[in-house]
C-alpha atoms as a PDB file:
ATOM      1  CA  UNK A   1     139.040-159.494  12.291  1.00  0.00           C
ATOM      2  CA  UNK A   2     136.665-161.677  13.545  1.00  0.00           C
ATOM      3  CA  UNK A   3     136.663-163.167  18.181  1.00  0.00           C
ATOM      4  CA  UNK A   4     137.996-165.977  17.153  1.00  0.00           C
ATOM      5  CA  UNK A   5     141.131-164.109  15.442  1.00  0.00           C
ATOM      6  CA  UNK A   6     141.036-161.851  18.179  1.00  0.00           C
ATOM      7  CA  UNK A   7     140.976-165.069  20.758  1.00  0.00           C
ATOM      8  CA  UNK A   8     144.081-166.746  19.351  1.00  0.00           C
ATOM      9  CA  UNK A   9     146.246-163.389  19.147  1.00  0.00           C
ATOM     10  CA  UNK A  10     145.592-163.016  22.542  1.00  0.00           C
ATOM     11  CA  UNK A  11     146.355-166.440  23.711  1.00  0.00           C
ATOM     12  CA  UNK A  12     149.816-166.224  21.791  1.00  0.00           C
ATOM     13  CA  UNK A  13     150.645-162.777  23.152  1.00  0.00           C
ATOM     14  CA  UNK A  14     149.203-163.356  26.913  1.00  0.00           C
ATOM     15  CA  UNK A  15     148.183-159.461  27.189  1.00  0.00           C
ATOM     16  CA  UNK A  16     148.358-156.648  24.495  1.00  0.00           C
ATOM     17  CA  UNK A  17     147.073-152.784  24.433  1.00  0.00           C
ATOM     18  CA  UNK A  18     144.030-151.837  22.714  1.00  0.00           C
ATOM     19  CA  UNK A  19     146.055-150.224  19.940  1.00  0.00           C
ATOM     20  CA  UNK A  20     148.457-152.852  19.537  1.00  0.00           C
ATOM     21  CA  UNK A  21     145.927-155.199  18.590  1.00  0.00           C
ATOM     22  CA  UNK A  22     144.325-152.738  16.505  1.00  0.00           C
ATOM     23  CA  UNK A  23     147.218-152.017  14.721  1.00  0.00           C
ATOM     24  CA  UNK A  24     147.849-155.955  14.570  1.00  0.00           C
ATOM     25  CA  UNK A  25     144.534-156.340  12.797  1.00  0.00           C
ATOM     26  CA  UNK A  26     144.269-152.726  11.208  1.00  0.00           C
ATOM     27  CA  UNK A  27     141.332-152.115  12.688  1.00  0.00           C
ATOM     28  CA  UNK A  28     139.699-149.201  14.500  1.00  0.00           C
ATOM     29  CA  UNK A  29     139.897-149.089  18.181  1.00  0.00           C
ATOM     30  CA  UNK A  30     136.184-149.145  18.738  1.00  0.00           C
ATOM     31  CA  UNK A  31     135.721-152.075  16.538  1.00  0.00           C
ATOM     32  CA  UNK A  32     138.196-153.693  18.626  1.00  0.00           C
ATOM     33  CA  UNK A  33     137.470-152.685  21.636  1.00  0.00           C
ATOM     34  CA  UNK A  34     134.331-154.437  21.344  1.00  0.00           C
ATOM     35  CA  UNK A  35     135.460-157.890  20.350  1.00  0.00           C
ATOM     36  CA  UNK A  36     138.045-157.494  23.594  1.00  0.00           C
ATOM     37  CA  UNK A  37     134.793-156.571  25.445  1.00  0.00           C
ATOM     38  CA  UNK A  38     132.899-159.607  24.232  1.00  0.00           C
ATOM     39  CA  UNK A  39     135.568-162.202  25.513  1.00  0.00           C
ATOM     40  CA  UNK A  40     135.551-159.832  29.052  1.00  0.00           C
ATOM     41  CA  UNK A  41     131.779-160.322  29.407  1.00  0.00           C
ATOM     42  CA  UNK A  42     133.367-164.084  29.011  1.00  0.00           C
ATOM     43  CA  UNK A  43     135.875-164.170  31.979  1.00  0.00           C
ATOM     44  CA  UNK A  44     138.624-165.125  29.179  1.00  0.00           C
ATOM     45  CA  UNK A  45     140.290-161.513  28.635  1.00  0.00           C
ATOM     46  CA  UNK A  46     140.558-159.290  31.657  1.00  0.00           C
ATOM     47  CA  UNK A  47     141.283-155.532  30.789  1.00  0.00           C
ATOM     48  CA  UNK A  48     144.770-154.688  33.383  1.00  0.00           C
ATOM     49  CA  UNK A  49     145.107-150.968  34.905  1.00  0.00           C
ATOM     50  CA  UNK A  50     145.792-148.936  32.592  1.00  0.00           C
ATOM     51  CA  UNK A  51     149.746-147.974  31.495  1.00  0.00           C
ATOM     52  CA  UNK A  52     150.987-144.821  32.087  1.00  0.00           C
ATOM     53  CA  UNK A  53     150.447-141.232  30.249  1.00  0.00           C
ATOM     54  CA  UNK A  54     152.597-138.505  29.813  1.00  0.00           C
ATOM     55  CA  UNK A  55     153.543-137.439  33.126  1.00  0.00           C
ATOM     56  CA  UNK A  56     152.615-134.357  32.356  1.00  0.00           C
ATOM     57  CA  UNK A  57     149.345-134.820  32.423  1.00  0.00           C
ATOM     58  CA  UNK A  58     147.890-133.283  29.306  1.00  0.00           C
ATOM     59  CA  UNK A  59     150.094-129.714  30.029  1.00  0.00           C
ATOM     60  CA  UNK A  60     152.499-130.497  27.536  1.00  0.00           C
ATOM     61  CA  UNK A  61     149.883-130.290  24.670  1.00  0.00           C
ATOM     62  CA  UNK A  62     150.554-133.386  23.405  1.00  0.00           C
ATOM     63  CA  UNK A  63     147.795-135.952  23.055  1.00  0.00           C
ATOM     64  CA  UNK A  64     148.444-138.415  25.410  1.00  0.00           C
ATOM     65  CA  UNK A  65     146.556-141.197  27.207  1.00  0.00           C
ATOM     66  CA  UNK A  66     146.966-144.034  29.293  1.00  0.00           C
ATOM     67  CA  UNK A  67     146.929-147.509  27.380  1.00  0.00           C
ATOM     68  CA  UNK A  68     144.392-149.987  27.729  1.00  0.00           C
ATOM     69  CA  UNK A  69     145.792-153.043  28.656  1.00  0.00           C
ATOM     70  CA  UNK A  70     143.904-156.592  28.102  1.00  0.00           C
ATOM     71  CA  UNK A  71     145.422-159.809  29.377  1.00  0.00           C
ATOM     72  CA  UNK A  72     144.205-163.504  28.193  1.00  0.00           C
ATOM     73  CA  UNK A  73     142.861-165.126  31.205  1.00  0.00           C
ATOM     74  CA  UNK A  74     141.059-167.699  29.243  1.00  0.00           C
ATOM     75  CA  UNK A  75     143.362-170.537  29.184  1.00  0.00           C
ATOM     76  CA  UNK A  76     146.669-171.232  28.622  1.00  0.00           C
ATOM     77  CA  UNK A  77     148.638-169.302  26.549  1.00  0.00           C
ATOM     78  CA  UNK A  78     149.419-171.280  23.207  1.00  0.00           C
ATOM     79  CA  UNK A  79     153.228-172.991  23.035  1.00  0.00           C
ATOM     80  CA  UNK A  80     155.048-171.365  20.537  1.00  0.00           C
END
């Protein structure tokens, strides 16, 4: 996974959660958090409010949290 990879994913999918992409690129979440940060500190990914949890919040002991959501702002999204 290198921002490049990361860039074009993006600009195919338009937006994508932090573990979607990670599990595009089987990658940890960290690592890719911080190429997603990189092209934010760019102004070409913008990270959207964040998707729902369990509506439960946290009392049904499961391990739920709300997804990160990051949406290619850079360009165009590639035809395809």
């Amino acid at each position: 996974m290198t921002p490049s990879t990361v860039r074009d994913y993006m600009r195919e999918r338009g937006n994508a959660s932090l573990a979607d992409v990670a599990l595009h690129f089987d990658a940890a979440e960290d690592a890719v958090r911080a190429v997603l940060d990189l092209w934010v500190a760019k102004g070409k990914i913008r990270p959207l409010a964040a998707g729902a949890a369990c509506s439960r919040v946290g009392s049904c002991g499961c391990s739920c949290k709300a997804e990160e959501i990051f949406e290619w702002v850079g360009d165009l999204r590639l035809a395809g």
